[in-house]
N, C-alpha and C. Protein backbone atom coordinates (compact mmCIF):
# COMPACT_ATOMS: atom_id res chain seq x y z
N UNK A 1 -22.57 -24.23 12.61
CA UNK A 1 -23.97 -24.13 13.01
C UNK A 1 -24.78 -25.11 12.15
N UNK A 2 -25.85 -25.92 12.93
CA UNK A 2 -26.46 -26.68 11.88
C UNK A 2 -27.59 -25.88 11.19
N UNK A 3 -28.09 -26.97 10.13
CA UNK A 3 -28.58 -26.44 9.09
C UNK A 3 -30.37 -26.02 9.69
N UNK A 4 -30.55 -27.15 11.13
CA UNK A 4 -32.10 -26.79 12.12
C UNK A 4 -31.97 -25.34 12.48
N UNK A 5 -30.52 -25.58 13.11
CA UNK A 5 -30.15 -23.75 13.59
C UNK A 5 -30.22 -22.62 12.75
N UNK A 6 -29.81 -23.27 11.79
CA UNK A 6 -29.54 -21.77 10.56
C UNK A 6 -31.54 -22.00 10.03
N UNK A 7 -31.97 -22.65 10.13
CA UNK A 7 -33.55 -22.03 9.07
C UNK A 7 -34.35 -22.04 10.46
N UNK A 8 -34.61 -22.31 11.73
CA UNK A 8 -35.36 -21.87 12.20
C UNK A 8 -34.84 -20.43 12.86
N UNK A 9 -33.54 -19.87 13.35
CA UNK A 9 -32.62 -18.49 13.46
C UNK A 9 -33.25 -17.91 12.34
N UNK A 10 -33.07 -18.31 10.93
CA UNK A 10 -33.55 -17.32 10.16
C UNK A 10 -35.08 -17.07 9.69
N UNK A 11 -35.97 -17.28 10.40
CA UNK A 11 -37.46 -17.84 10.74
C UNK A 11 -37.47 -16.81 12.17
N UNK A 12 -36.95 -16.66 12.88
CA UNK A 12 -36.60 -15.59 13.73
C UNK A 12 -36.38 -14.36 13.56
N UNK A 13 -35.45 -13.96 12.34
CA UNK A 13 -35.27 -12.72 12.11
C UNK A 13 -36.08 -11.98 10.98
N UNK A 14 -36.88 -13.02 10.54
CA UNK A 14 -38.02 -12.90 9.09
C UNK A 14 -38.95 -12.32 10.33
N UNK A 15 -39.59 -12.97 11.20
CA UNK A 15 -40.84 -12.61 12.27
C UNK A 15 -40.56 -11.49 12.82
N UNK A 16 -39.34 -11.17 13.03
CA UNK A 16 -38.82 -9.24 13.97
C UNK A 16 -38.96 -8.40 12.74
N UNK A 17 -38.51 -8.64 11.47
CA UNK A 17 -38.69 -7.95 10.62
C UNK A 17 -39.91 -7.43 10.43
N UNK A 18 -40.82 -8.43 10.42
CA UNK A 18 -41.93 -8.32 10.07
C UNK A 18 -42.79 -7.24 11.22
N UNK A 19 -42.27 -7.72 12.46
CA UNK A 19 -43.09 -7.26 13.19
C UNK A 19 -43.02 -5.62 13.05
N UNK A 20 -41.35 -5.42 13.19
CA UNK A 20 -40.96 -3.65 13.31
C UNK A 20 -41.72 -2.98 12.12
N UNK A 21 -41.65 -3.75 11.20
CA UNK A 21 -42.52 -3.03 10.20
C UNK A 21 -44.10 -2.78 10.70
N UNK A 22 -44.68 -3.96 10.61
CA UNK A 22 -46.16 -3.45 11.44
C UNK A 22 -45.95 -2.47 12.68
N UNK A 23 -44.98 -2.57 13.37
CA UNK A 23 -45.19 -1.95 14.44
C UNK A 23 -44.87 -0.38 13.63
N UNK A 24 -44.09 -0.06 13.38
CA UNK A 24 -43.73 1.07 13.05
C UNK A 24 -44.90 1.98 11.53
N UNK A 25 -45.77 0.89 11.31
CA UNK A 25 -46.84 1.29 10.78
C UNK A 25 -47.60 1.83 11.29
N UNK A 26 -47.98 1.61 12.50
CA UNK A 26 -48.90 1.94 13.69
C UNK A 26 -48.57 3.14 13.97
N UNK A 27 -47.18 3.00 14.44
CA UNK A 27 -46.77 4.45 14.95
C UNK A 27 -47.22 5.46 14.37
N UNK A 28 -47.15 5.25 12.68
CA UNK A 28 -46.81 6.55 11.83
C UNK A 28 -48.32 6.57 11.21
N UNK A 29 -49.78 5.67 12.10
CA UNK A 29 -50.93 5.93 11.72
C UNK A 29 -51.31 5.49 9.88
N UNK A 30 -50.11 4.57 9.66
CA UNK A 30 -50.14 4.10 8.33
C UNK A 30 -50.90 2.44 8.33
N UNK A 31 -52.10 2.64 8.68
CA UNK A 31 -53.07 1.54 8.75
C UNK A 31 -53.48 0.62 7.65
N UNK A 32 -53.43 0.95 6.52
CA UNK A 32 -53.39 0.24 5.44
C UNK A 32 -52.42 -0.32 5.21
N UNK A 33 -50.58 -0.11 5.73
CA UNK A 33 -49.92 -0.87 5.49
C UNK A 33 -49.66 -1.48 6.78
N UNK A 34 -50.17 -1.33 7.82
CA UNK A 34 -50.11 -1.78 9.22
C UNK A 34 -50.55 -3.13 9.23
N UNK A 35 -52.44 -3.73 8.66
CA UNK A 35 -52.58 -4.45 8.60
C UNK A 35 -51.58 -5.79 8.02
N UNK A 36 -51.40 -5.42 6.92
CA UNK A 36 -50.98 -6.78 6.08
C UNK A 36 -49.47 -7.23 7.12
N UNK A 37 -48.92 -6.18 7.20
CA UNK A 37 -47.42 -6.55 7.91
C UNK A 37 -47.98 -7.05 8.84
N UNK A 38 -49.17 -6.71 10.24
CA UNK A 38 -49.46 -7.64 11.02
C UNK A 38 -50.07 -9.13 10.64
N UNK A 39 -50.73 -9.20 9.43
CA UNK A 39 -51.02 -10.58 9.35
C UNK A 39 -50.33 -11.50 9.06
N UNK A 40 -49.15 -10.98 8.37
CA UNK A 40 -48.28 -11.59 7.60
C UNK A 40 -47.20 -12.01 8.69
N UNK A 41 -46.83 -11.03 9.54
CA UNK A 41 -46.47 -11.35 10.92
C UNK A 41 -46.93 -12.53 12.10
N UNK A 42 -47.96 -12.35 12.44
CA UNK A 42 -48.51 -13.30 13.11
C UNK A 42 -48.64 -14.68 12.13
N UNK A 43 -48.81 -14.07 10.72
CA UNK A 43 -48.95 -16.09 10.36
C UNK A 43 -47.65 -16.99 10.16
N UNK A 44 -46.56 -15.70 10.11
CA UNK A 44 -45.12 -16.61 9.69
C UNK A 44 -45.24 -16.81 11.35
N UNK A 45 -45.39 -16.17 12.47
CA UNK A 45 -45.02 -16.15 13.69
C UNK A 45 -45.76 -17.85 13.84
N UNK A 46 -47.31 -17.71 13.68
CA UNK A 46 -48.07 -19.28 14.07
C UNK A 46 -47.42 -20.43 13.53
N UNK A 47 -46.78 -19.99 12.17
CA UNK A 47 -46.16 -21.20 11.74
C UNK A 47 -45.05 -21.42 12.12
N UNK A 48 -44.53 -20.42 12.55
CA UNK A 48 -42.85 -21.30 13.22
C UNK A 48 -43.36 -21.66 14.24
N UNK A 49 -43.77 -21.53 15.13
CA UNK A 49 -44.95 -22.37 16.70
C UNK A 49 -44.88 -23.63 16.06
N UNK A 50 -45.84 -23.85 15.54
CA UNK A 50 -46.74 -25.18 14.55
C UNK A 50 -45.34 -26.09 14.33
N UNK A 51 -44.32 -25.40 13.55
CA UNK A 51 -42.80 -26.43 13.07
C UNK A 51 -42.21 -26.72 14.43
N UNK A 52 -42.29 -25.47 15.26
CA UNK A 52 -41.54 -26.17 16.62
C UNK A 52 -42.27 -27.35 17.55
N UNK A 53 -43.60 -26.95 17.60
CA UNK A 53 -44.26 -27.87 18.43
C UNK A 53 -44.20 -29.18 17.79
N UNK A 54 -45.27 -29.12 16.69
CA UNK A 54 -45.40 -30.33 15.78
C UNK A 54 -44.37 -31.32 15.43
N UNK A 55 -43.08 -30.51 14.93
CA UNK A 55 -41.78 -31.30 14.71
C UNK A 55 -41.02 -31.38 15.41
N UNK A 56 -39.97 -30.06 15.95
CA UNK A 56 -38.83 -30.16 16.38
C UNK A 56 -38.78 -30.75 17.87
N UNK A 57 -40.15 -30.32 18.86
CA UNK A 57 -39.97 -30.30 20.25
C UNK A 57 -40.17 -32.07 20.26
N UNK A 58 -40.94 -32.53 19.82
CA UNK A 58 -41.56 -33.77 19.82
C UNK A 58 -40.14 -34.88 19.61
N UNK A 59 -39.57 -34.34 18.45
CA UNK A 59 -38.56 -35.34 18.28
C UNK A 59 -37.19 -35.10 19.02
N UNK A 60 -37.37 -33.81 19.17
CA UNK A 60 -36.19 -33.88 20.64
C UNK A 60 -36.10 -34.41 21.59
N UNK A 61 -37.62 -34.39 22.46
CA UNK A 61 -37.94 -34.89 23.75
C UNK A 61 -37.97 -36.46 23.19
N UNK A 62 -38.29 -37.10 22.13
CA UNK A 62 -38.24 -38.53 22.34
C UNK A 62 -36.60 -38.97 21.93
N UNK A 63 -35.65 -38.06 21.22
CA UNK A 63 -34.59 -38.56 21.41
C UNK A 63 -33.51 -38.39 22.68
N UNK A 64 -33.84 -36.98 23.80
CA UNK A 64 -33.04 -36.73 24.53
C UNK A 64 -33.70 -37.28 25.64
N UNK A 65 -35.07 -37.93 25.83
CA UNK A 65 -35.71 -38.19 26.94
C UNK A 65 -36.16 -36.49 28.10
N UNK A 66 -35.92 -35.96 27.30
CA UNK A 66 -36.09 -34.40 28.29
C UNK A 66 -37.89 -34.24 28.11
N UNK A 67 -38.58 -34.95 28.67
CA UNK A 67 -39.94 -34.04 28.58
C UNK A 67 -40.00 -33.31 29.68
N UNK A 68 -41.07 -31.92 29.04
CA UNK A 68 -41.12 -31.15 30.51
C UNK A 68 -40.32 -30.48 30.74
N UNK A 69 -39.34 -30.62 30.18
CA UNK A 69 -37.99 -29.24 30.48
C UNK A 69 -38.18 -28.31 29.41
N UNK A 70 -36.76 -27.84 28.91
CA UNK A 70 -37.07 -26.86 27.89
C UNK A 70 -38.16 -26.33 26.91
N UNK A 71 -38.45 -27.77 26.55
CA UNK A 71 -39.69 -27.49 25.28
C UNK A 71 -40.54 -27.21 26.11
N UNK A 72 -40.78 -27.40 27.39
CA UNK A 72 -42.26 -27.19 27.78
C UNK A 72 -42.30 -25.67 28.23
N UNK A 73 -41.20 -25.31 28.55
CA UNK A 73 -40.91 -23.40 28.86
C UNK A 73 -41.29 -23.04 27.39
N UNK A 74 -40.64 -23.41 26.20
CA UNK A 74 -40.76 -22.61 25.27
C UNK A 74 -42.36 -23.01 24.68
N UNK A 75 -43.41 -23.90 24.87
CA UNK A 75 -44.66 -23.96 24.65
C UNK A 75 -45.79 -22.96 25.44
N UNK A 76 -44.86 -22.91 26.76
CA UNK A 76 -45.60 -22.03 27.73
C UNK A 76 -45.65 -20.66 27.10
N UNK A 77 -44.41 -19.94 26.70
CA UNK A 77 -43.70 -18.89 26.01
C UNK A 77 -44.34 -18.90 24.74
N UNK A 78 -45.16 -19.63 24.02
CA UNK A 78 -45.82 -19.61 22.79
C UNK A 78 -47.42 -19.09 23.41
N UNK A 79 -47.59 -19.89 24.17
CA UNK A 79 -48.94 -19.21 24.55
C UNK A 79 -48.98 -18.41 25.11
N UNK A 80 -48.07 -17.95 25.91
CA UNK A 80 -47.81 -16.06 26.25
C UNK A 80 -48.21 -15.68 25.15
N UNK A 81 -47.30 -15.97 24.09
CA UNK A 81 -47.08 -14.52 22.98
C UNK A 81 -48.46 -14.92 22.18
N UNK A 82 -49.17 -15.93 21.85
CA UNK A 82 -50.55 -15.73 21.15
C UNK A 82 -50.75 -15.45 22.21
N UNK A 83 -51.16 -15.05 23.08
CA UNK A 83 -52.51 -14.35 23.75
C UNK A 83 -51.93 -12.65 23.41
N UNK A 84 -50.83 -12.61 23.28
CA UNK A 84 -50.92 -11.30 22.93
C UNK A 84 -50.79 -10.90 21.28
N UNK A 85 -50.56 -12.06 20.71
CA UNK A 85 -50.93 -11.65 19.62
C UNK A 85 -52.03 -11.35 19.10
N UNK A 86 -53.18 -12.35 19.73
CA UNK A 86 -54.93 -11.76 20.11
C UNK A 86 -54.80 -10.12 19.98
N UNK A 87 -54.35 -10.08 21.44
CA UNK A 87 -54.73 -8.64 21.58
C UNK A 87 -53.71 -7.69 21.30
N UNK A 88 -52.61 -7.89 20.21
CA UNK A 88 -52.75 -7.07 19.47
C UNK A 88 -53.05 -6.54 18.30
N UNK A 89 -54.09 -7.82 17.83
CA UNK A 89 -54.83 -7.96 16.68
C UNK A 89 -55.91 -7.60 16.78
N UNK A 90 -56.39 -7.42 18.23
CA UNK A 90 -57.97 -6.59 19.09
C UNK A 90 -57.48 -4.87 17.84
N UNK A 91 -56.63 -4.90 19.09
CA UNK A 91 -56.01 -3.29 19.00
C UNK A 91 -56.00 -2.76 18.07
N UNK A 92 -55.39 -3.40 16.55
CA UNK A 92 -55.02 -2.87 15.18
C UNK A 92 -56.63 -2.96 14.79
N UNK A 93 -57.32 -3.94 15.00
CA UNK A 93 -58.60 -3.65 14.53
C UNK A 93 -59.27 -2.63 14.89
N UNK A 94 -59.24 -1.94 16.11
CA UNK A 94 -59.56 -1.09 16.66
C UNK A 94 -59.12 0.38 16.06
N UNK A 95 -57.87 0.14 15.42
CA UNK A 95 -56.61 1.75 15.19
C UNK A 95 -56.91 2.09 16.59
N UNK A 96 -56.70 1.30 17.43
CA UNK A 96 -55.46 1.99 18.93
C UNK A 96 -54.06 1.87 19.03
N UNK A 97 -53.58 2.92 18.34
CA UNK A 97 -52.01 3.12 18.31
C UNK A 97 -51.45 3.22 19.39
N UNK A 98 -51.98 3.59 20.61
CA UNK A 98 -51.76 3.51 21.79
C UNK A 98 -51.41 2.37 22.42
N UNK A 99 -52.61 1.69 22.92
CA UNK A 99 -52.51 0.34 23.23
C UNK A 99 -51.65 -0.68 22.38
N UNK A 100 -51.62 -0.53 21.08
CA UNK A 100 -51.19 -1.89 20.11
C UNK A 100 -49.55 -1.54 20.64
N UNK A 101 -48.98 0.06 20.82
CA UNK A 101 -47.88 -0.34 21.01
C UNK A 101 -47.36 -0.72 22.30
N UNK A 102 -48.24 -0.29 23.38
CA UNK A 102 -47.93 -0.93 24.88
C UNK A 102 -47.73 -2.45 24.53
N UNK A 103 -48.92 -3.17 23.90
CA UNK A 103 -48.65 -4.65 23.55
C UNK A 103 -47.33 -4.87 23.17
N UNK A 104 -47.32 -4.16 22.30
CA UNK A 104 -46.11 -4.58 21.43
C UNK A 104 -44.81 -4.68 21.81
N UNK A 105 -44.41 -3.84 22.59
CA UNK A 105 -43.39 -3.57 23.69
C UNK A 105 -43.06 -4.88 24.32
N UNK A 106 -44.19 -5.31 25.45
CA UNK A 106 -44.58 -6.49 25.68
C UNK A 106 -43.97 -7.74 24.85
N UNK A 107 -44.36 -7.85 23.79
CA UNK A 107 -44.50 -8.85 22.95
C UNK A 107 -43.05 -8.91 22.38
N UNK A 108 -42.67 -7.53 21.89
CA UNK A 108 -40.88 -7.35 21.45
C UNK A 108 -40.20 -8.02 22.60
N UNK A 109 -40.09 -7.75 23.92
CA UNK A 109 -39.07 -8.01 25.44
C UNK A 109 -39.17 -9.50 25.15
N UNK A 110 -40.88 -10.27 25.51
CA UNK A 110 -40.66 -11.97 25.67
C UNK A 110 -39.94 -12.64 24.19
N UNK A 111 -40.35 -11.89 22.83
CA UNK A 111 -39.82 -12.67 21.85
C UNK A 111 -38.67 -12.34 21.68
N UNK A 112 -37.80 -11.52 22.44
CA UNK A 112 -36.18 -11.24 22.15
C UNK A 112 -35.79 -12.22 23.29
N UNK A 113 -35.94 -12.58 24.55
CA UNK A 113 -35.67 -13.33 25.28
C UNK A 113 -35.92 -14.86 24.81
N UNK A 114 -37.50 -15.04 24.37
CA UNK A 114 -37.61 -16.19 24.11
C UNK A 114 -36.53 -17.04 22.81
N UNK A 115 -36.46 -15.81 22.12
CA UNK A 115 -35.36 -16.47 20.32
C UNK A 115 -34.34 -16.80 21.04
N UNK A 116 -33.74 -15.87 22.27
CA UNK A 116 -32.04 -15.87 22.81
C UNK A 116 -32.16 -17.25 23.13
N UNK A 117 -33.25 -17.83 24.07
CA UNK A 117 -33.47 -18.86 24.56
C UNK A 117 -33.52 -20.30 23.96
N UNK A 118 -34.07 -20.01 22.80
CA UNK A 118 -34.19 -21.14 21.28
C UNK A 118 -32.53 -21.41 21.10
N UNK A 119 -32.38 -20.03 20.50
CA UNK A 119 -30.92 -20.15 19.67
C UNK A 119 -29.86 -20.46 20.69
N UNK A 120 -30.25 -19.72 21.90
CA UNK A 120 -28.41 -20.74 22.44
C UNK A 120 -28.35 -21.74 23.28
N UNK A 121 -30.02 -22.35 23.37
CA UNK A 121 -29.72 -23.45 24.32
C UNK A 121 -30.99 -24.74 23.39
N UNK A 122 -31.78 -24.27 23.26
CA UNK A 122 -32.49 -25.14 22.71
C UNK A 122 -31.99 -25.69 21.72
N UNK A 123 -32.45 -24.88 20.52
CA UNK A 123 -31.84 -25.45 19.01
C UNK A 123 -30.40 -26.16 19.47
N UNK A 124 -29.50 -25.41 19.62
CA UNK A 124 -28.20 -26.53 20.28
C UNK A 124 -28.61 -27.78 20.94
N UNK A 125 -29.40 -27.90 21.84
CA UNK A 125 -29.33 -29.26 22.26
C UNK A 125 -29.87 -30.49 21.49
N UNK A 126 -30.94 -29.49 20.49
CA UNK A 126 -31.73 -30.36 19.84
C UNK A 126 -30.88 -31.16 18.66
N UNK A 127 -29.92 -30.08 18.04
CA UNK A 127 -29.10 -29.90 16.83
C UNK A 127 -28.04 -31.12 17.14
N UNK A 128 -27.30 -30.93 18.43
CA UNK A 128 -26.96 -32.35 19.00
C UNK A 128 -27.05 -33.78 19.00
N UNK A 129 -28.98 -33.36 19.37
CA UNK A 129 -29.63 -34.87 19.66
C UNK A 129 -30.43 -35.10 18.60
N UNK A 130 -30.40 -34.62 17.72
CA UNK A 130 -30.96 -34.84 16.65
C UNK A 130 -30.27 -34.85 14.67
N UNK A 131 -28.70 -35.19 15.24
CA UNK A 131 -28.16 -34.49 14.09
C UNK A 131 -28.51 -35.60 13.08
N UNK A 132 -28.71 -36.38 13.15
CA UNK A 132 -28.87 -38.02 12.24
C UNK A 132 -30.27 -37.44 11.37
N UNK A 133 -31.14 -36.41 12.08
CA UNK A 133 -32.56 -36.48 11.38
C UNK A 133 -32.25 -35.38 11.12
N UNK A 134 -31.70 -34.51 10.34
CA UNK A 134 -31.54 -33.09 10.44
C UNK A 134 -32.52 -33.15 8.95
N UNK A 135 -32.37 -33.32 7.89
CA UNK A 135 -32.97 -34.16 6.83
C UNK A 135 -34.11 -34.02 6.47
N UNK A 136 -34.39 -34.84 7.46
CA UNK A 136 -35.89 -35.42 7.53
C UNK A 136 -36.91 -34.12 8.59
N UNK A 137 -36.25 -33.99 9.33
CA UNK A 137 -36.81 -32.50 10.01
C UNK A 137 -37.22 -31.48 9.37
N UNK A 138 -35.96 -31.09 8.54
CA UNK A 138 -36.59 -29.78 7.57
C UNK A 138 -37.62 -30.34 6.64
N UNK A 139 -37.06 -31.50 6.17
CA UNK A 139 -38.68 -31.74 5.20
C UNK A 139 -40.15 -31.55 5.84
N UNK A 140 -40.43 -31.84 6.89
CA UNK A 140 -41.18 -31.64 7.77
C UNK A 140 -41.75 -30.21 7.48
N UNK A 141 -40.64 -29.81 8.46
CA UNK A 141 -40.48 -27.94 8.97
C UNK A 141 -41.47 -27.55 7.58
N UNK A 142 -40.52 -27.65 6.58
CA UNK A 142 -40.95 -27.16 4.78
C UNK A 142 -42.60 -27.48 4.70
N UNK A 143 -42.85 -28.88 4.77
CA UNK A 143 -44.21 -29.26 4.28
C UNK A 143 -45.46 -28.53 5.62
N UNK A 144 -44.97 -28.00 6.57
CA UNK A 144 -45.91 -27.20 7.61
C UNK A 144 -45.54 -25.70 6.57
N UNK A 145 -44.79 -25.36 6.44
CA UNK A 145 -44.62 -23.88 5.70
C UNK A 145 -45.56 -23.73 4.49
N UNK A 146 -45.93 -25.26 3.53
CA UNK A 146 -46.03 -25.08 2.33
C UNK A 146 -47.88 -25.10 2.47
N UNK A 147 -48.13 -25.36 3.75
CA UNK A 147 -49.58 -25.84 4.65
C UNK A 147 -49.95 -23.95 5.16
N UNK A 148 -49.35 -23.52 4.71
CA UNK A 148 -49.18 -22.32 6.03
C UNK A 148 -50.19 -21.03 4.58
């Protein structure tokens, strides 16, 4: 597995972590620790967006010539999930434990589909067409994290 695959995969399982925790804060009406896990959630979540868009999709599509295909599903699939990250940042502001977890539900289904989607077809193709810059990518990836 390359080394794009292994830190943005594990940038994947940091954001579910994060989330079950907020989410399961909610549940249990534990609002003081609800917040921070959601912010902390949504900002590792914006910043892996930010490394994919900014870096990875950009230099894929100019080395594989693919614009408009994959990356552009998984940009579409980013702005799904912020609009619901909006509103489920409405919700927690609100303490609607109700609603935040209907969202959330929501938001769990597209981001388990969307990671499956990264990890076994994207990142692979990219990891492929991009193995010469693998390098220079994460430095990238890193200096958006260190921005974050």
């Amino acid at each position: 597995m390359s080394r794009i695959i292994q830190y943005l995969s594990a940038e994947h399982y940091q954001c579910d972590n994060l989330f079950a925790e907020a989410e399961c804060a909610v549940a249990e009406a534990r609002w003081e620790q609800a917040v921070p896990f959601y912010d902390q959630f949504r900002n590792e979540t914006e910043k892996h967006f930010r490394q994919e868009e900014e870096v990875l999709f950009p230099a894929f599509e100019q080395a594989s010539g693919l614009v408009g295909g994959p990356t552009e599903v998984m940009r579409s699939e980013h702005s799904q999930m912020r609009r619901l990250l909006s509103r489920l940042g409405h919700e927690l502001a609100s303490r609607n434990a109700e609603q935040f977890l209907g969202e959330a539900e929501t938001l769990l289904t597209l981001m388990q589909q969307h990671n499956l989607k990264e990890e076994n077809v994207l990142y692979r193709m990219a990891s492929q067409a991009l193995a010469g810059q693998a390098d220079i990518l994460l430095e990238k990836m890193r200096a958006l994290e260190a921005q974050a």
